[in-house]
Protein backbone atom coordinates (compact mmCIF):
# COMPACT_ATOMS: atom_id res chain seq x y z
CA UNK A 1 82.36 108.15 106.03
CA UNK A 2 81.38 108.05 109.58
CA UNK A 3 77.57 108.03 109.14
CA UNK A 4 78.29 105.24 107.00
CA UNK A 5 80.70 103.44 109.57
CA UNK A 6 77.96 101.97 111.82
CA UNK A 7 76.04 100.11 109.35
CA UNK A 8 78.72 99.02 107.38
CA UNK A 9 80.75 97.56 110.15
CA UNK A 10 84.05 99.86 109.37
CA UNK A 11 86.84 100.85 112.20
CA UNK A 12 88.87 103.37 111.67
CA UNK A 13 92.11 104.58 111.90
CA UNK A 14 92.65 108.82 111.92
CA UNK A 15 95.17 110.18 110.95
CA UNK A 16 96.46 113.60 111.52
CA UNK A 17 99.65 115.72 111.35
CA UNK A 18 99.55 118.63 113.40
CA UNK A 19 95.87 118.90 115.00
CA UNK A 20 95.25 116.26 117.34
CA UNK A 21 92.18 117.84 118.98
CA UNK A 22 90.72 117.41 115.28
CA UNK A 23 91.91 114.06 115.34
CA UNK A 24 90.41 112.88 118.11
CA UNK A 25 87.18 114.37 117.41
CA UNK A 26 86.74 112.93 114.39
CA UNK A 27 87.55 109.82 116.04
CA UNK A 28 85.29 110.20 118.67
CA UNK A 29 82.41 111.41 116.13
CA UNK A 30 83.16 107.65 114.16
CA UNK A 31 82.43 106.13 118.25
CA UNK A 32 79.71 107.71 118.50
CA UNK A 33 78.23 106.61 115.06
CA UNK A 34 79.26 102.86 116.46
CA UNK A 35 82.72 102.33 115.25
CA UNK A 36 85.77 101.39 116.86
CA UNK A 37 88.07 104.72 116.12
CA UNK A 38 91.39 105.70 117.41
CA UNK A 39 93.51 108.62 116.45
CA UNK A 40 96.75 108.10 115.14
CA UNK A 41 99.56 111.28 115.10
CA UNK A 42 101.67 110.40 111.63
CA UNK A 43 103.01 112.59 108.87
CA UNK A 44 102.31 111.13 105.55
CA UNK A 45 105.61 112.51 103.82
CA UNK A 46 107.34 110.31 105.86
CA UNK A 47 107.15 106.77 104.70
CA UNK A 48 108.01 105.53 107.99
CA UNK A 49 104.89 107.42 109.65
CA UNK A 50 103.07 105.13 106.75
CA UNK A 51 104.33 102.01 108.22
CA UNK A 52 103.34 102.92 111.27
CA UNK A 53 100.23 104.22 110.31
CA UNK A 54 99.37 100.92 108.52
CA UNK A 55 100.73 98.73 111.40
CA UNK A 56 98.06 100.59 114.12
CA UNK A 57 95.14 99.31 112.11
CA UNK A 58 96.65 95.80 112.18
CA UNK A 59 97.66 96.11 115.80
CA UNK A 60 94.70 97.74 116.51
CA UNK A 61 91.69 96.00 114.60
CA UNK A 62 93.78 92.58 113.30
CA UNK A 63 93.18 93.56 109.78
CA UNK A 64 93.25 96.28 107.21
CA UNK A 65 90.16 96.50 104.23
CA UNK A 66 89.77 100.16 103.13
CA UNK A 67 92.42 103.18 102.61
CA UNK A 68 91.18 106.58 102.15
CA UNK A 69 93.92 108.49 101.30
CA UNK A 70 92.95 112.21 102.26
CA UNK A 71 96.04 113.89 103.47
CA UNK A 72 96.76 117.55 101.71
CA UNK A 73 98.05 120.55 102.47
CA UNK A 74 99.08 123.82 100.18
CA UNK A 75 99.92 127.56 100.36
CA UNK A 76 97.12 129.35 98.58
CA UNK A 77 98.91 132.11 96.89
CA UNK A 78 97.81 134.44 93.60
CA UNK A 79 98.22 132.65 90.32
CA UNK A 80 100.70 134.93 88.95
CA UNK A 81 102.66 135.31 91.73
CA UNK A 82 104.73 131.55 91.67
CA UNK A 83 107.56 133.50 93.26
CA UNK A 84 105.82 133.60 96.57
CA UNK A 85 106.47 129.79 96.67
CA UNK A 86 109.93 128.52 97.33
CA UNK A 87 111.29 125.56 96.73
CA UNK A 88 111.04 123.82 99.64
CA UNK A 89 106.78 124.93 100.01
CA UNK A 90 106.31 123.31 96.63
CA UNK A 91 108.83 120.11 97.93
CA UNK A 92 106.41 119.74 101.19
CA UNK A 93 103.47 120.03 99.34
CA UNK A 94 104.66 117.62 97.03
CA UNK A 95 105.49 115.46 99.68
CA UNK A 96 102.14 115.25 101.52
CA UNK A 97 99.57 115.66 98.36
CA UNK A 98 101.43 113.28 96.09
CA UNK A 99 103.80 111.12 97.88
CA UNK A 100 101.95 110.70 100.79
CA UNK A 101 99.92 108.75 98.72
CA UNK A 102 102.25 106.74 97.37
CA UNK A 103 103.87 105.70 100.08
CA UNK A 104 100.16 104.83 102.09
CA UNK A 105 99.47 102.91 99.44
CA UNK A 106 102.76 100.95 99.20
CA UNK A 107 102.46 100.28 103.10
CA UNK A 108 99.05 98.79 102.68
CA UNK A 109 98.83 97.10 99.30
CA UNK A 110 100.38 93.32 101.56
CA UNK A 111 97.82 93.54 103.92
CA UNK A 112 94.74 94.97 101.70
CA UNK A 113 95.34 92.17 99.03
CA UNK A 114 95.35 90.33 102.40
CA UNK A 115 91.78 91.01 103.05
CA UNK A 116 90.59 89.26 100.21
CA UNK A 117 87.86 92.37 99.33
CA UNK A 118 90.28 95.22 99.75
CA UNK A 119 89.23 99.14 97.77
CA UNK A 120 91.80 102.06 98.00
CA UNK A 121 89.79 105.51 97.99
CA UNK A 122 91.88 108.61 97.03
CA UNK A 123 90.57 112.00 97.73
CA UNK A 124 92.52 115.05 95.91
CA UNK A 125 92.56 118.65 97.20
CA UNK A 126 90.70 120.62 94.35
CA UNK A 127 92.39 123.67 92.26
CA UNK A 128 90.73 126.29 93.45
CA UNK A 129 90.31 129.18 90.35
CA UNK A 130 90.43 132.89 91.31
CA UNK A 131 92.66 135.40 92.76
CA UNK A 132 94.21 132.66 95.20
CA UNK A 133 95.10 129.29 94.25
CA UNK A 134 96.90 125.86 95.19
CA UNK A 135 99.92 126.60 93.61
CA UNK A 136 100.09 123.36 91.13
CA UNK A 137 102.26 124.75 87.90
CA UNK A 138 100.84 121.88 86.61
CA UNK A 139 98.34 118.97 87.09
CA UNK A 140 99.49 116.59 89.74
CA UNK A 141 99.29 112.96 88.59
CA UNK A 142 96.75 111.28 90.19
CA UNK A 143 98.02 107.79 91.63
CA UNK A 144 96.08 104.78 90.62
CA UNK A 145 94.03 102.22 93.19
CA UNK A 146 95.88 99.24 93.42
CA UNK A 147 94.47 95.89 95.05
């Protein structure tokens, strides 16, 4: 998305949770590639973070016409060993991978139907197979684009 920021005129919010060196050099990478880019600290399972998320791309750039929803986390654990994942792992993960979405979608939707030519992108951590995977007991519904 960066390489493509230049040329197609994008600025960009970044997001992150817990690494803001990451953060910021992502945003600075998007600079460098021509964009206006700011990083933004904001936790996804909390839909206030989403509002304020959301409200730093209007406050920042007067406007909001693209979502990428990317946030994810997990606990990689064996696949027959669910009892290495409480309750309140699988609630957080939850939380983040499926709610997050939600909820940066709800915060958006006013001011991306705004826009007039508005696209919501949602990116999904992948099951990994094997001896260690995202511990998903079963498919997590994938949330629909909505413009």
């Amino acid at each position: 998305m960066r390489k493509d920021s230049r040329s197609r005129g994008c600025n960009v919010i970044v997001n992150y949770a817990s690494n803001k060196a990451g953060g910021e050099s992502v945003a600075e990478a998007c600079r460098a590639a021509g964009a206006q880019a700011i990083a933004v600290h904001g936790d996804v399972s909390k839909d206030e973070d989403c509002k304020r998320l959301v409200q730093a791309a209007l406050d920042t750039f007067g406007r909001l016409d693209v979502l990428i929803n990317n946030a994810a986390t997990t606990k990689p654990i064996p696949h027959r060993r669910m009892d290495l994942l409480d309750k309140a792992e699988f609630e957080r993960i939850y939380s983040v991978n499926v709610i997050g979405n939600y909820q940066m979608t709800k915060a958006a939707t006013p001011h991306l139907k705004a826009s007039g030519d508005a696209a919501i992108v949602n990116i999904h951590p992948s099951v990994r197979c094997g001896p260690a995977a995202v511990p998903w007991p079963i498919r997590p519904p994938r949330p629909r684009s909505t413009t």
